[in-house]
Protein backbone atom coordinates (compact mmCIF):
# COMPACT_ATOMS: atom_id res chain seq x y z
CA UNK A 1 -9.75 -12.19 -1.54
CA UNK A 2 -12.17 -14.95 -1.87
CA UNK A 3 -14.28 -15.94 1.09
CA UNK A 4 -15.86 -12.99 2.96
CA UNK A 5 -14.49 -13.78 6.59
CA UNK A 6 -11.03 -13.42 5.29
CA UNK A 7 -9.24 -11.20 8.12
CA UNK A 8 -6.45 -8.64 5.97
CA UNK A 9 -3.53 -7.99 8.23
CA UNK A 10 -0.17 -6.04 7.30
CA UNK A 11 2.92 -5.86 8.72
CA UNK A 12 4.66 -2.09 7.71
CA UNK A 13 8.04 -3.41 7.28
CA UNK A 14 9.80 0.15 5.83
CA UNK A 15 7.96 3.50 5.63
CA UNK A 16 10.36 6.52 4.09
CA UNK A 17 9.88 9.91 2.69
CA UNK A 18 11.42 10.27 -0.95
CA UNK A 19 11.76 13.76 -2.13
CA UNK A 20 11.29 14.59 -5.67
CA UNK A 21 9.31 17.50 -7.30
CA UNK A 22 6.77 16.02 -9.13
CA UNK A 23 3.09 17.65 -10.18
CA UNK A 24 -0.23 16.71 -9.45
CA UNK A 25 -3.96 17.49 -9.41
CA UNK A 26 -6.23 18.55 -6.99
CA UNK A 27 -9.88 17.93 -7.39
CA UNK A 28 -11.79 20.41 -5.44
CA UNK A 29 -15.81 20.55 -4.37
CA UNK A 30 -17.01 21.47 -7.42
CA UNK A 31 -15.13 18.45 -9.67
CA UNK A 32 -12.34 21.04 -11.00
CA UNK A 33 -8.99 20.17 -11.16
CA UNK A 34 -6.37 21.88 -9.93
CA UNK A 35 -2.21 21.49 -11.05
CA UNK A 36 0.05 21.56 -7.35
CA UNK A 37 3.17 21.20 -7.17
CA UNK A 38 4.86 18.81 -4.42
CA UNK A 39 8.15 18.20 -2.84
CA UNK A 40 8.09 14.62 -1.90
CA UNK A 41 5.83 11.10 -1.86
CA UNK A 42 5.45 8.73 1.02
CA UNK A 43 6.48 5.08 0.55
CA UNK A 44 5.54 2.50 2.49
CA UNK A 45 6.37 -1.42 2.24
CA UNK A 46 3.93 -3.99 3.41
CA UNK A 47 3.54 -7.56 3.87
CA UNK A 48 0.67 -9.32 4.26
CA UNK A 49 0.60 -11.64 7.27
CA UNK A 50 -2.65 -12.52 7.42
CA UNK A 51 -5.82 -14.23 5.59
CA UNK A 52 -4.87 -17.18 4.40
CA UNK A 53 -3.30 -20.43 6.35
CA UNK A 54 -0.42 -21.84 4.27
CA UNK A 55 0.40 -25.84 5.29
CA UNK A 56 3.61 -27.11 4.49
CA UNK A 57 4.04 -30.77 3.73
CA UNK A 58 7.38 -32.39 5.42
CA UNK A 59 9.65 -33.42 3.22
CA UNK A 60 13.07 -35.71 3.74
CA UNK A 61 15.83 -33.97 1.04
């Protein structure tokens, strides 16, 4: 974002669990990498509601 006083807010809108075996790596201590195996991955939907003020002009249709 440009400015640095910007305040970031989020709104979690949806937040689910989708399982599906899928690999991957680990990196341990020493910088290795290491191949796991897991079940699921978390989703989560966001919105931003925050940061930036929007105007709206007025307009006659």
């Amino acid at each position: 974002m440009c400015g640095g006083n910007a305040e970031e807010t989020y709104l979690e809108i949806l937040y689910f669990r989708q399982f599906y075996k899928h690999f991957v790596f680990v990196e341990d201590e020493e910088g290795n990498r290491k191949k796991r195996i897991k079940k699921y991955f978390e989703v989560s939907v966001v919105v931003d509601v925050g940061g930036q003020k929007i105007y709206y002009n007025d307009f006659n249709v």
